[in-house]
N, C-alpha and C. Protein backbone atom coordinates (compact mmCIF):
# COMPACT_ATOMS: atom_id res chain seq x y z
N UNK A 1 25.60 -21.50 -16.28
CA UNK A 1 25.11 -22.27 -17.42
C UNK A 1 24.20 -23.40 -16.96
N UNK A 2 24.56 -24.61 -15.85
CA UNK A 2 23.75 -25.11 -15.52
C UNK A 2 22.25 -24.99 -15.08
N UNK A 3 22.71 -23.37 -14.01
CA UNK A 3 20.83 -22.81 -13.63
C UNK A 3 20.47 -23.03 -14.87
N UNK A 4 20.79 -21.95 -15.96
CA UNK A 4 20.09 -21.32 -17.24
C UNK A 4 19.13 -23.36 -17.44
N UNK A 5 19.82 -24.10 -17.93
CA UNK A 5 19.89 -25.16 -18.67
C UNK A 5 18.79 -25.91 -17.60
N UNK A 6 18.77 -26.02 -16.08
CA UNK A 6 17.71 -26.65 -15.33
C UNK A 6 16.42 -25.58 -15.44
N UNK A 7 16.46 -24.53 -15.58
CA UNK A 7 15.19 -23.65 -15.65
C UNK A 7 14.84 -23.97 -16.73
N UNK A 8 15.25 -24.20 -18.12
CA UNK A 8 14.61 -24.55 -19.27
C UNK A 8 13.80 -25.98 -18.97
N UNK A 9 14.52 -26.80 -17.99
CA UNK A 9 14.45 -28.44 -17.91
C UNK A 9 13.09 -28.53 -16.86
N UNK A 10 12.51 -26.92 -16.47
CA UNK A 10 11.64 -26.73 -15.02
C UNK A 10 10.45 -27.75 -15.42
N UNK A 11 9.69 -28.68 -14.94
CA UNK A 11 8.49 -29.33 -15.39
C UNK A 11 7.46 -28.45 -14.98
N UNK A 12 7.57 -26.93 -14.79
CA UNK A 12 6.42 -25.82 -14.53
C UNK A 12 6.66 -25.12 -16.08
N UNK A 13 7.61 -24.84 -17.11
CA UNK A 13 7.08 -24.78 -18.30
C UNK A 13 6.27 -24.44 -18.87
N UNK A 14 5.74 -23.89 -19.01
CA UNK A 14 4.26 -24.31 -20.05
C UNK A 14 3.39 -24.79 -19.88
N UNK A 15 3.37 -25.15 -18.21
CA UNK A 15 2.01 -25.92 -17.62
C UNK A 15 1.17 -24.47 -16.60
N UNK A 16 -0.28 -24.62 -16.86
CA UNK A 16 -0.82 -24.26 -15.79
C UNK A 16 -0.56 -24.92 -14.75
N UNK A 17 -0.29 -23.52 -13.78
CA UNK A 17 -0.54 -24.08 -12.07
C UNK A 17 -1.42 -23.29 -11.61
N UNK A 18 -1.45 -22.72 -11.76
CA UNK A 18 -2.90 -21.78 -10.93
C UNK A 18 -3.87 -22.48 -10.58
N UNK A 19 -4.69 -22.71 -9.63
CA UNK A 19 -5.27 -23.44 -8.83
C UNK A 19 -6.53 -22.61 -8.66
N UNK A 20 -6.10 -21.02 -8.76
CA UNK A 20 -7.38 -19.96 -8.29
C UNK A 20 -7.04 -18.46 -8.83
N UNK A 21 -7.52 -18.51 -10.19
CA UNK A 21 -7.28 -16.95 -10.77
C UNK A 21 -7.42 -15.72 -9.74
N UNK A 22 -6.03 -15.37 -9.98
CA UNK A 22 -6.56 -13.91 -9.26
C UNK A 22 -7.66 -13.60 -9.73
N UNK A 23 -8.13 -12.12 -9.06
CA UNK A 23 -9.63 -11.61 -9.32
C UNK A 23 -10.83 -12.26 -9.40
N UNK A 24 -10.44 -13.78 -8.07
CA UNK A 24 -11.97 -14.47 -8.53
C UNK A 24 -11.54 -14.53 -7.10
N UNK A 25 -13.23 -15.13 -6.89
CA UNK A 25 -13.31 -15.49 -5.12
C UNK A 25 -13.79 -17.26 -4.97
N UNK A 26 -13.17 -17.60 -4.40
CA UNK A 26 -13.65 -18.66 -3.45
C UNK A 26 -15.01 -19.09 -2.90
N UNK A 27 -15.41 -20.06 -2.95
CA UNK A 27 -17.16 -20.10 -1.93
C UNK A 27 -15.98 -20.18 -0.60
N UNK A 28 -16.90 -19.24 0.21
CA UNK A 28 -16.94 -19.58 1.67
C UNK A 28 -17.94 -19.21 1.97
N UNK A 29 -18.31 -20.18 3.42
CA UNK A 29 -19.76 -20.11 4.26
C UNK A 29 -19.68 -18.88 5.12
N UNK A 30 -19.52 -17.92 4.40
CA UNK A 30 -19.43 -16.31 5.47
C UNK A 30 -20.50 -15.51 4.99
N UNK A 31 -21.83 -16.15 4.72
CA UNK A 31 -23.02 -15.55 4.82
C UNK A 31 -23.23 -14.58 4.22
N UNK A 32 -22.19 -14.14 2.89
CA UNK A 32 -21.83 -12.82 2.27
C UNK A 32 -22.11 -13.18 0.77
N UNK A 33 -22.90 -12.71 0.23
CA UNK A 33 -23.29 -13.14 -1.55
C UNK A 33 -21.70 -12.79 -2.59
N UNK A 34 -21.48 -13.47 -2.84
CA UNK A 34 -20.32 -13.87 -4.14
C UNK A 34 -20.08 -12.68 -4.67
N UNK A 35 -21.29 -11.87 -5.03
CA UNK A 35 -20.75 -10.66 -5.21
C UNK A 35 -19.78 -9.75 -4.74
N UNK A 36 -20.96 -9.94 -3.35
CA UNK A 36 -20.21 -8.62 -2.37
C UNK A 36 -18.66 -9.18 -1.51
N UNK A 37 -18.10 -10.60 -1.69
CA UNK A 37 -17.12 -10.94 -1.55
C UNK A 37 -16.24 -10.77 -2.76
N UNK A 38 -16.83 -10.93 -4.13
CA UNK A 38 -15.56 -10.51 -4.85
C UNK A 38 -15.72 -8.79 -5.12
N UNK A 39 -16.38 -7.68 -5.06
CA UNK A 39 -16.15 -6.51 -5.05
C UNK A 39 -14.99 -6.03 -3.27
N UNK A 40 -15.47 -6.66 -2.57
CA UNK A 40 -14.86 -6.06 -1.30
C UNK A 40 -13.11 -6.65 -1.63
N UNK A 41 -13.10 -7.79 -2.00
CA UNK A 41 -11.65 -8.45 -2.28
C UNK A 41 -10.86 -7.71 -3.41
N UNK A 42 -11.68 -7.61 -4.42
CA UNK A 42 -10.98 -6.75 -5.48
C UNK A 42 -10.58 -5.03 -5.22
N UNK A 43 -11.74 -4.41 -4.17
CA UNK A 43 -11.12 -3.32 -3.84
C UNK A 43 -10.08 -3.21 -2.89
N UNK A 44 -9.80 -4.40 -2.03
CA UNK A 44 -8.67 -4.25 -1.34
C UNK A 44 -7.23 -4.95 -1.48
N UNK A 45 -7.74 -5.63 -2.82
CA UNK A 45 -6.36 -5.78 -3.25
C UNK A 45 -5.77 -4.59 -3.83
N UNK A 46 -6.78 -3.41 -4.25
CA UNK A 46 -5.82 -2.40 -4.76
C UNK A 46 -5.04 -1.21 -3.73
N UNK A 47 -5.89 -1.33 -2.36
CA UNK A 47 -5.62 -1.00 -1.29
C UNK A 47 -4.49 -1.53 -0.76
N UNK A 48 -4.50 -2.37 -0.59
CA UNK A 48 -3.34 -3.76 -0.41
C UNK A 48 -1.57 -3.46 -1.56
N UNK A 49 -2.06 -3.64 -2.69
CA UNK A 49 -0.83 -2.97 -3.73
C UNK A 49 -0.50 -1.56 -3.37
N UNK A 50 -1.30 -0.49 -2.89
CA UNK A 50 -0.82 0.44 -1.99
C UNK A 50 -0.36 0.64 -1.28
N UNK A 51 -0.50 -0.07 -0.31
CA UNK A 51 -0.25 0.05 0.82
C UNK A 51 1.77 -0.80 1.12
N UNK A 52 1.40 -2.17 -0.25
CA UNK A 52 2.74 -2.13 -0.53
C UNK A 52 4.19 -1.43 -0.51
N UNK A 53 3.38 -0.25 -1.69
CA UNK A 53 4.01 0.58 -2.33
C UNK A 53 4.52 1.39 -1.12
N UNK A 54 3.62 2.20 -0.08
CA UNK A 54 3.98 2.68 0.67
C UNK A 54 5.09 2.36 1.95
N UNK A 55 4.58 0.78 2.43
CA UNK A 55 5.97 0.14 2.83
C UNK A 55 7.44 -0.20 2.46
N UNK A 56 6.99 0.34 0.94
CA UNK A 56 8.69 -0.02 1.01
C UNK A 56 8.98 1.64 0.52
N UNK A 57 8.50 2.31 0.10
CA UNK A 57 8.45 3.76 0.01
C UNK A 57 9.38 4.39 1.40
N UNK A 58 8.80 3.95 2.30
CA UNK A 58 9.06 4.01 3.75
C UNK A 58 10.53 3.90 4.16
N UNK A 59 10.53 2.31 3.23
CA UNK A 59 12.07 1.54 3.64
C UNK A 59 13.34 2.91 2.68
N UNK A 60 12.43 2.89 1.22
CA UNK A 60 13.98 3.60 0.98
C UNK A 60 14.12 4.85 1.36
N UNK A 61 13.21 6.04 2.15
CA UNK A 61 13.44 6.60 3.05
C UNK A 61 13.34 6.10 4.05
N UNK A 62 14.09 5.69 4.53
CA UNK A 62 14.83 5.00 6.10
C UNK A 62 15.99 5.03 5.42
N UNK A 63 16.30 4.44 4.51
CA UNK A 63 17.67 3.97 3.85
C UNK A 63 18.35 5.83 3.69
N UNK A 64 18.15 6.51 2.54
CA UNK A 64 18.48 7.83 2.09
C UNK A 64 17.79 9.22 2.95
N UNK A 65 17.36 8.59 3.74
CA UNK A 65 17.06 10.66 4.38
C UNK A 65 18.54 10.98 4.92
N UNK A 66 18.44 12.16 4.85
CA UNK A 66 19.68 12.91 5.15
C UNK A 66 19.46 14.47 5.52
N UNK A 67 20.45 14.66 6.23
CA UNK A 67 19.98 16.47 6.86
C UNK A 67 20.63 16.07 8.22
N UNK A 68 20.27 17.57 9.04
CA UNK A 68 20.36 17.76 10.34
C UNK A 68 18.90 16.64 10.85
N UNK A 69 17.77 16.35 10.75
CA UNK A 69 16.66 15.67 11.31
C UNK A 69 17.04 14.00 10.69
N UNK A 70 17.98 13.66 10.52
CA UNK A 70 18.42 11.97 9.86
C UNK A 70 18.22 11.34 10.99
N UNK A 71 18.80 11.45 12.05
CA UNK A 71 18.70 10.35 13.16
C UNK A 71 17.20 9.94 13.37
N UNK A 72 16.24 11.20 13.44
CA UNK A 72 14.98 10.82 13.88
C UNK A 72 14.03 10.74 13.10
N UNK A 73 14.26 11.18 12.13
CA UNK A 73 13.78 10.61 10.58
C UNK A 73 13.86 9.11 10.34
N UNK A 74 14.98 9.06 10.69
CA UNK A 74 15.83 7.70 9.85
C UNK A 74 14.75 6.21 10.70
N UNK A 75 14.87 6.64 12.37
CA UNK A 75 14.00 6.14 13.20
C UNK A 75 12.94 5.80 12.74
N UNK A 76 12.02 6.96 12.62
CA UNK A 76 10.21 7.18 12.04
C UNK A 76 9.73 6.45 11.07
N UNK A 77 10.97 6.15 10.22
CA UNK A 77 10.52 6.10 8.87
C UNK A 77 10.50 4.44 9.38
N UNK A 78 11.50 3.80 9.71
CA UNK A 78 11.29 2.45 9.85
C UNK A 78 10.32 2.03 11.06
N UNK A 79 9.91 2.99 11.77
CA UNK A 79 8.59 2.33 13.01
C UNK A 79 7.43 2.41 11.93
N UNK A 80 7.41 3.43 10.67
CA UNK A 80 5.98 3.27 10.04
C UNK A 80 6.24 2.30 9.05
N UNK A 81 7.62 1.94 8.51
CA UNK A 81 7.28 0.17 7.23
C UNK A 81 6.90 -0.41 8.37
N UNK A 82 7.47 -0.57 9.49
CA UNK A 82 6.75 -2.03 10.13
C UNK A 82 5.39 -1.73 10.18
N UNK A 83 4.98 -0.79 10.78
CA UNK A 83 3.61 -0.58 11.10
C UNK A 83 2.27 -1.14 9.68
N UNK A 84 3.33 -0.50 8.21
CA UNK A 84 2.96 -0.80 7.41
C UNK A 84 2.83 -2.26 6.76
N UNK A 85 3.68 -2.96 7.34
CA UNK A 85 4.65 -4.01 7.21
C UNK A 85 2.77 -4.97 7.46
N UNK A 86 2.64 -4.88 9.06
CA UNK A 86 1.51 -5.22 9.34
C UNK A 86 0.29 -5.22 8.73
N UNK A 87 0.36 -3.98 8.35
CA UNK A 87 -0.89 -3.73 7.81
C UNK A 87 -0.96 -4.35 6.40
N UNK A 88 -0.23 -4.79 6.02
CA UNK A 88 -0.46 -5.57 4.74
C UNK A 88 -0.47 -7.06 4.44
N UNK A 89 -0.01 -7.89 5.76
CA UNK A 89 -0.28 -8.88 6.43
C UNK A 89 -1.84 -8.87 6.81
N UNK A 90 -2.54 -8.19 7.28
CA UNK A 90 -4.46 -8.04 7.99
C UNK A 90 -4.62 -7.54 6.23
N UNK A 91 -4.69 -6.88 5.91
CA UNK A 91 -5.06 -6.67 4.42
C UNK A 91 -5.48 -8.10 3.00
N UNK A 92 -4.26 -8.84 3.05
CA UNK A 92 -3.91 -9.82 3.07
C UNK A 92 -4.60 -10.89 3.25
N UNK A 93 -4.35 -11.49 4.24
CA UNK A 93 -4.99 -11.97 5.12
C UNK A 93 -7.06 -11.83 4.89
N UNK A 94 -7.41 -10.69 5.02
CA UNK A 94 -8.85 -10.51 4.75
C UNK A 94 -9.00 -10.65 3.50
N UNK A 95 -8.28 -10.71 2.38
CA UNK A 95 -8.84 -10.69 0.99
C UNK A 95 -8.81 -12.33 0.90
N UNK A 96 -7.92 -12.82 1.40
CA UNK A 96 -7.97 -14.37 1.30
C UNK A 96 -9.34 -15.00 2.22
N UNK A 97 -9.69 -14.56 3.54
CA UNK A 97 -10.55 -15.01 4.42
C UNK A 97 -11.68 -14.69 3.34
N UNK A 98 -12.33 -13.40 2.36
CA UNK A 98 -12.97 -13.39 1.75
C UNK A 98 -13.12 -14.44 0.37
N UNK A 99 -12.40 -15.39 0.36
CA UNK A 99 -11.83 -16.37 -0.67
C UNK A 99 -11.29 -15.83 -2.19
N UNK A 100 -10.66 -14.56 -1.67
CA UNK A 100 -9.66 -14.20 -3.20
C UNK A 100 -8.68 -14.75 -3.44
N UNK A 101 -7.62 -13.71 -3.81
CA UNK A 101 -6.51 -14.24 -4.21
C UNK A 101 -5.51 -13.06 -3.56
N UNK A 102 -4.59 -12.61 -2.73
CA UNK A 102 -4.16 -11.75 -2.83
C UNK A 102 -2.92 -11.05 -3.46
N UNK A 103 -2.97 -9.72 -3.90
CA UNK A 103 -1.75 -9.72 -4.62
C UNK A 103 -0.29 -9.86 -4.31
N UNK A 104 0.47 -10.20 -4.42
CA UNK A 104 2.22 -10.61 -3.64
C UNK A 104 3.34 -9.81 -4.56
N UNK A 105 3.37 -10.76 -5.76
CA UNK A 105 4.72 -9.70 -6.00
C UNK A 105 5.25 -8.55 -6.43
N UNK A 106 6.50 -8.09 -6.45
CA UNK A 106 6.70 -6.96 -6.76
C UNK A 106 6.14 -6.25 -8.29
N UNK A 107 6.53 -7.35 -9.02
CA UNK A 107 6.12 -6.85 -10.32
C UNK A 107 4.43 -6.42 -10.53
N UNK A 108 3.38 -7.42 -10.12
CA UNK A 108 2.22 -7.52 -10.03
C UNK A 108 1.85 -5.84 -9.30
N UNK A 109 2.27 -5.46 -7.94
CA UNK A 109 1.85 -4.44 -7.53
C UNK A 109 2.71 -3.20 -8.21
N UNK A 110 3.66 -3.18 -8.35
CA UNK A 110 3.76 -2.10 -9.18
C UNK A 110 3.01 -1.76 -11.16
N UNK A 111 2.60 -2.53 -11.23
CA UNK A 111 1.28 -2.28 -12.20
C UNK A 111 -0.04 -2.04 -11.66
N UNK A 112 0.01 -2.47 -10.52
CA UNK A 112 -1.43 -1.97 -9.92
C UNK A 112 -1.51 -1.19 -9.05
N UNK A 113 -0.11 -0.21 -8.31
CA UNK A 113 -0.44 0.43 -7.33
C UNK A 113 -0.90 1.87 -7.97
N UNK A 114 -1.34 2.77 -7.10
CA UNK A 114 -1.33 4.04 -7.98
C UNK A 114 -0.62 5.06 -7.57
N UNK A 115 0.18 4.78 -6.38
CA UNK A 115 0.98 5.50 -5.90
C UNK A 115 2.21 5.84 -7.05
N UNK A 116 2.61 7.07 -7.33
CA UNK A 116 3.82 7.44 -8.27
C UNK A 116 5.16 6.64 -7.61
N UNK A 117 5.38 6.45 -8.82
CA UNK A 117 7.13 6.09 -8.68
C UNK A 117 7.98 7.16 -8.58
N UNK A 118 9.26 7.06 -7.28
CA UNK A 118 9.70 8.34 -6.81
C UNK A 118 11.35 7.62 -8.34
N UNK A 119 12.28 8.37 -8.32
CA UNK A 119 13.21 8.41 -8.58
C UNK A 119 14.21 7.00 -7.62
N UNK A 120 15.07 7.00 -8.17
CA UNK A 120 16.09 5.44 -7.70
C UNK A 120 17.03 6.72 -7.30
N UNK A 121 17.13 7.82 -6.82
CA UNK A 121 18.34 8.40 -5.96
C UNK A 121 17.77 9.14 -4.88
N UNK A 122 18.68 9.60 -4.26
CA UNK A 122 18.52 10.23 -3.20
C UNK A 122 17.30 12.10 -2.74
N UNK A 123 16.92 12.00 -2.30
CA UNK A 123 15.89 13.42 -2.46
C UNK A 123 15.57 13.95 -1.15
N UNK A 124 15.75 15.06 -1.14
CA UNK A 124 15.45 15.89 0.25
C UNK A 124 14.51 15.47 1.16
N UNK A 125 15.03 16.01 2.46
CA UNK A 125 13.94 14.78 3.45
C UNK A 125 12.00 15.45 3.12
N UNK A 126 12.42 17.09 2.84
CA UNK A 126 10.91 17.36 2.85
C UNK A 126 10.26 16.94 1.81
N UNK A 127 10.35 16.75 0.45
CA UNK A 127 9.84 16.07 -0.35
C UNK A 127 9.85 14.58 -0.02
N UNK A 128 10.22 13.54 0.42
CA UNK A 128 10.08 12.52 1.39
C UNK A 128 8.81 12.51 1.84
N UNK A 129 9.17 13.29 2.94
CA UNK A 129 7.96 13.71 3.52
C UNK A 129 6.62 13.87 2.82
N UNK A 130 6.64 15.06 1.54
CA UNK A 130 5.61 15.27 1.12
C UNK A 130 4.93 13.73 0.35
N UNK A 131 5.98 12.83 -0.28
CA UNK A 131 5.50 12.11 -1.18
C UNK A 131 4.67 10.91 0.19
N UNK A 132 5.33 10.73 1.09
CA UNK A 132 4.78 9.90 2.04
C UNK A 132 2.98 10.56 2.42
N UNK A 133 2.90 11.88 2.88
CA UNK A 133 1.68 12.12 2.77
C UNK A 133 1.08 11.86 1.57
N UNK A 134 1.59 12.52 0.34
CA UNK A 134 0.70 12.37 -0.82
C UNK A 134 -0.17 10.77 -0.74
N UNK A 135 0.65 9.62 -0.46
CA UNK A 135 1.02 8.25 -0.16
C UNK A 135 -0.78 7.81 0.76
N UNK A 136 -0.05 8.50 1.51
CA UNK A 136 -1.24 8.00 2.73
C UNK A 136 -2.68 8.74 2.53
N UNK A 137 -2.72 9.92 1.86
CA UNK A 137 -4.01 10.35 1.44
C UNK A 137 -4.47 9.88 0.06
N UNK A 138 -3.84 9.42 -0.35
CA UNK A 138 -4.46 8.22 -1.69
C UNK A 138 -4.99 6.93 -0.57
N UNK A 139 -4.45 6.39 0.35
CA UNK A 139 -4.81 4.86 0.88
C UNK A 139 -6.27 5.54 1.71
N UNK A 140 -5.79 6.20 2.24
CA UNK A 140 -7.03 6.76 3.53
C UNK A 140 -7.98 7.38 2.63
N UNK A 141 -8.08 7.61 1.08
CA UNK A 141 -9.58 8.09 0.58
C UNK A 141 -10.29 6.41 0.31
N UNK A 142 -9.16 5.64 -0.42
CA UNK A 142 -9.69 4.55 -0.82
C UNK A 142 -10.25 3.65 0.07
N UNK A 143 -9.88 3.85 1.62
CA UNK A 143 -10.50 2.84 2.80
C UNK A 143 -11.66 3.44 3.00
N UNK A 144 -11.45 4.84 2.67
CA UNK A 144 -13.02 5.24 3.34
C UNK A 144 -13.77 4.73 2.15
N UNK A 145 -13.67 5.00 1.39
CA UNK A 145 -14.92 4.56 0.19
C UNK A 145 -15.24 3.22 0.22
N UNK A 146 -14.18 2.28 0.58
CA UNK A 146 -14.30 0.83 0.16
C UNK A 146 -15.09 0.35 1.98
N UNK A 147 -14.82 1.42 2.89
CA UNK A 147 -15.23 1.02 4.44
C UNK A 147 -16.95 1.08 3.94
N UNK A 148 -17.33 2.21 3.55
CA UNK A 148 -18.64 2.90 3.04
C UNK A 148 -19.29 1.57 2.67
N UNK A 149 -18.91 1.11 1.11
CA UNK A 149 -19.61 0.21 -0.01
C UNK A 149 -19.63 -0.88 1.73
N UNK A 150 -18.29 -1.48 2.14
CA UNK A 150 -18.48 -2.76 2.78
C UNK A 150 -19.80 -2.71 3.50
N UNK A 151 -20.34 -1.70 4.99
CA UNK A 151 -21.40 -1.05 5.28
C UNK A 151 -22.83 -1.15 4.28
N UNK A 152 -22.37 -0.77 3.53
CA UNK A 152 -23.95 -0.88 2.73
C UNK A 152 -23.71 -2.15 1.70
N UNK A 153 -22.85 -3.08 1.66
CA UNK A 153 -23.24 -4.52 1.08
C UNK A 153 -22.83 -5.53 2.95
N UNK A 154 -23.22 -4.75 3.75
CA UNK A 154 -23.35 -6.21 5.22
C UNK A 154 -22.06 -6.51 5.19
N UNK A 155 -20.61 -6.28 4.54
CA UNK A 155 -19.63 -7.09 4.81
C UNK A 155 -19.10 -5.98 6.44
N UNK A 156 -19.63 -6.56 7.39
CA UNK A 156 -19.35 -6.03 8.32
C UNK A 156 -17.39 -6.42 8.97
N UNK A 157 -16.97 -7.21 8.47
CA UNK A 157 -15.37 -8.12 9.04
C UNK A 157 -14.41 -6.81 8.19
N UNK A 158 -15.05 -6.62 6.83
CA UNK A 158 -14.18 -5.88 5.87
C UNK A 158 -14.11 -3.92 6.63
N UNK A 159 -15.77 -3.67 6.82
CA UNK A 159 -15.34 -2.67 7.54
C UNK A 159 -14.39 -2.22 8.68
N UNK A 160 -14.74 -3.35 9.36
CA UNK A 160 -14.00 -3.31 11.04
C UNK A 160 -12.67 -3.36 10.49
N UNK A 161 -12.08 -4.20 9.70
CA UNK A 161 -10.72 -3.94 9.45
C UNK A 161 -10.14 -3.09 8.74
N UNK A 162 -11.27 -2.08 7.87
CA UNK A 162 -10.58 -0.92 7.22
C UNK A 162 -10.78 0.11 7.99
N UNK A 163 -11.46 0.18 8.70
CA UNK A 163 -11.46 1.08 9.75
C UNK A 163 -10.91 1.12 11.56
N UNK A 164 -10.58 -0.23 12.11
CA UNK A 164 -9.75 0.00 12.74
C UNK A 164 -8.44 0.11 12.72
N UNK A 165 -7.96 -0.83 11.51
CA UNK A 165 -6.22 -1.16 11.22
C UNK A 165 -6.35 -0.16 10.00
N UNK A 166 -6.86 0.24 9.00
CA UNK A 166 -6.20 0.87 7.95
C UNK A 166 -6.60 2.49 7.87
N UNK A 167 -7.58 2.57 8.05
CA UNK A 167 -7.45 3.98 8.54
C UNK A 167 -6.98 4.68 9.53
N UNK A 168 -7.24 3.59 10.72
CA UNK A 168 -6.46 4.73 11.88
C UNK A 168 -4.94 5.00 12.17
N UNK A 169 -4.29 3.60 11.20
CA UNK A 169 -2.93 3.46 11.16
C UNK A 169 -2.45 4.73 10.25
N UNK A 170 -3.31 4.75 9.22
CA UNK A 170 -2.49 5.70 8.42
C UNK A 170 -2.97 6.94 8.70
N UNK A 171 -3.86 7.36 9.37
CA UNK A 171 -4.04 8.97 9.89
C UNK A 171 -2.89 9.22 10.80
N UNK A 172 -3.01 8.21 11.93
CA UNK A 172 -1.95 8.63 13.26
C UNK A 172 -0.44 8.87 12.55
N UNK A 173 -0.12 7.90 11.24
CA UNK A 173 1.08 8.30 10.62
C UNK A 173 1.24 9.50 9.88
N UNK A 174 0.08 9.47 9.51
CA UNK A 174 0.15 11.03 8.56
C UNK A 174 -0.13 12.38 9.57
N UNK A 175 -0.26 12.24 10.86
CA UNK A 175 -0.03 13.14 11.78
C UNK A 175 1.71 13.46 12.49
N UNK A 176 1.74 12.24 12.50
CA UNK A 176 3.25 12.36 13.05
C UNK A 176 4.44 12.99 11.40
N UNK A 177 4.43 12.30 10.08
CA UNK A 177 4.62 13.10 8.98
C UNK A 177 4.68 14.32 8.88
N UNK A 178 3.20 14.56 8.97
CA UNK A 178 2.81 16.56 8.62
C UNK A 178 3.45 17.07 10.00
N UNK A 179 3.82 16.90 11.03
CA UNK A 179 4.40 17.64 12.40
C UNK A 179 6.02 17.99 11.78
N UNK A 180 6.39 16.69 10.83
CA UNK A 180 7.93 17.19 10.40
C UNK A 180 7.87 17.96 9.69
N UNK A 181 7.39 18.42 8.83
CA UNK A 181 6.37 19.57 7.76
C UNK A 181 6.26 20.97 8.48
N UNK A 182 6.26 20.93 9.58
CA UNK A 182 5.62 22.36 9.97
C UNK A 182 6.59 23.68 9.84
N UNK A 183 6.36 24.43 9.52
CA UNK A 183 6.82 25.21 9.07
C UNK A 183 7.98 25.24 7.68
N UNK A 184 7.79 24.50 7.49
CA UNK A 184 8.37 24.33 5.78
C UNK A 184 7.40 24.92 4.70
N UNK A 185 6.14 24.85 5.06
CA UNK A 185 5.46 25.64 4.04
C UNK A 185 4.89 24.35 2.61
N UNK A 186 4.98 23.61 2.87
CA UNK A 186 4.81 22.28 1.83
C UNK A 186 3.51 21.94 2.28
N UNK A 187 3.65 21.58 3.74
CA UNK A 187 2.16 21.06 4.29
C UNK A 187 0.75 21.98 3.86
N UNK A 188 1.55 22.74 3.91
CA UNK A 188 0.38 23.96 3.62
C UNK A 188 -0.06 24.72 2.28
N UNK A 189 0.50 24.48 1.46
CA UNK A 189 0.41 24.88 -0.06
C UNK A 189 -0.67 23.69 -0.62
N UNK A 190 -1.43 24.73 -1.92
CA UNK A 190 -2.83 23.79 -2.19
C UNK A 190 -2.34 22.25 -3.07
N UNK A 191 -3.15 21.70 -3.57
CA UNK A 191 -2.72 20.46 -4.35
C UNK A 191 -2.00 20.48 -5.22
N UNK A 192 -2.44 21.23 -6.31
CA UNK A 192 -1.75 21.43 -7.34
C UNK A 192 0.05 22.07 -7.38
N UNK A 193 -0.25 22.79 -6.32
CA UNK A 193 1.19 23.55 -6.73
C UNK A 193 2.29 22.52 -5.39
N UNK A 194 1.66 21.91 -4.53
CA UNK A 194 2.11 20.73 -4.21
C UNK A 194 2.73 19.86 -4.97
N UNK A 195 2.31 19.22 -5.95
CA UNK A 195 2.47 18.07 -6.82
C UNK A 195 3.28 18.82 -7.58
N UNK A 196 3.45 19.84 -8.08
CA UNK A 196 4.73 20.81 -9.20
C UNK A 196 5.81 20.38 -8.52
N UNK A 197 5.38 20.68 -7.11
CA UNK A 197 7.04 20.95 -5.89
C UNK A 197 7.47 19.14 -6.04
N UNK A 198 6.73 18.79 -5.47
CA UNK A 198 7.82 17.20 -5.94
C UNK A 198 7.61 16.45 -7.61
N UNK A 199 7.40 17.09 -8.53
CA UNK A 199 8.29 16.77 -9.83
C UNK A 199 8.75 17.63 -9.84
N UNK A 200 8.76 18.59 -9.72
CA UNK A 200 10.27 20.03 -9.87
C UNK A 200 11.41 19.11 -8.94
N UNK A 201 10.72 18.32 -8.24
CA UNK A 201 12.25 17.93 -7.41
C UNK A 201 12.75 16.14 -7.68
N UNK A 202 12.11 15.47 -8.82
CA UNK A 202 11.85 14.60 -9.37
C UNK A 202 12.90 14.22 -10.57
């Protein structure tokens, strides 16, 4: 009763605090026109809410895989949140150096990620699997496109970092992924009847 009664008493209330609307940029002296700092920031905050999604995607498989392959599953899955973990720290990090805003909480990125929401129970490790690729080939089209635009608007800092940390992180993961895949027959079936197989298992 007391919390309830001091949160009503909060002197944040009903006051603006925002200091710097999301989706706007900052002046900084980085030689980059306002434009092409708020298009490069706004596309990687959605990269960024992805890439979220996928770190903790990660975590609750680490938490629920199960089978004969759990031990080294269970392993994998938590060397790629950290990996991911990182990568959303440099993500981060660059949308702010570009003077944005970047996105943080949970609620905020799950309205903006576009990665599907899996189920709150437990699900076979190969669909795991599959949804983690599905995962990483949504982030790795969007770096390449957003690496591309950075390249042809001069933001040369934005390329180098979507292309050394975010693409190569998530290929080398989505190699080690599709190897647990092999011979299951998932890796290899076209898109469509892919995406049936994990809501049939949804």
């Amino acid at each position: 009763m007391k919390q309830k009664l001091l949160l009503k008493k909060s002197p944040l209330n009903g006051q603006e605090t925002e200091i710097q609307k999301y989706g706007t940029v900052a002046n900084r002296p980085l030689s980059l026109d306002h434009k092409v700092r708020l298009a490069s920031a706004n596309g990687l905050n959605q990269i960024l809410a992805d890439t979220m999604t996928l770190r903790d995607l990660y975590k609750k498989h680490h938490w629920q895989v199960s089978g004969a392959t759990f031990y080294q599953l269970h392993l994998l899955f938590d060397k790629h949140y950290g990996e991911q973990a990182e990568l959303v720290d440099t993500i981060a990090e660059r949308i702010q150096t570009l003077g944005g805003v970047a996105i943080a909480m949970a609620p905020d990125v799950a309205e903006t990620t576009r990665i599907a929401r899996p189920p709150r129970g437990r699900e076979d490790h190969t669909i795991q699997l599959f949804r983690l690729l599905q995962a990483h080939e949504l982030i790795i089209a969007a770096a390449r496109e957003a690496a591309h635009t950075a390249v042809a608007d001069g933001d040369d800092g934005t390329n180098d970092m979507l292309v050394s940390d975010v693409l190569r992180t998530n290929e080398f993961q989505v190699w080690f992924i599709n190897e647990q895949l092999a011979g299951t027959g998932i890796a290899d079936i076209d898109e469509e009847a892919a995406h049936s197989a994990v809501l049939a298992h949804a």
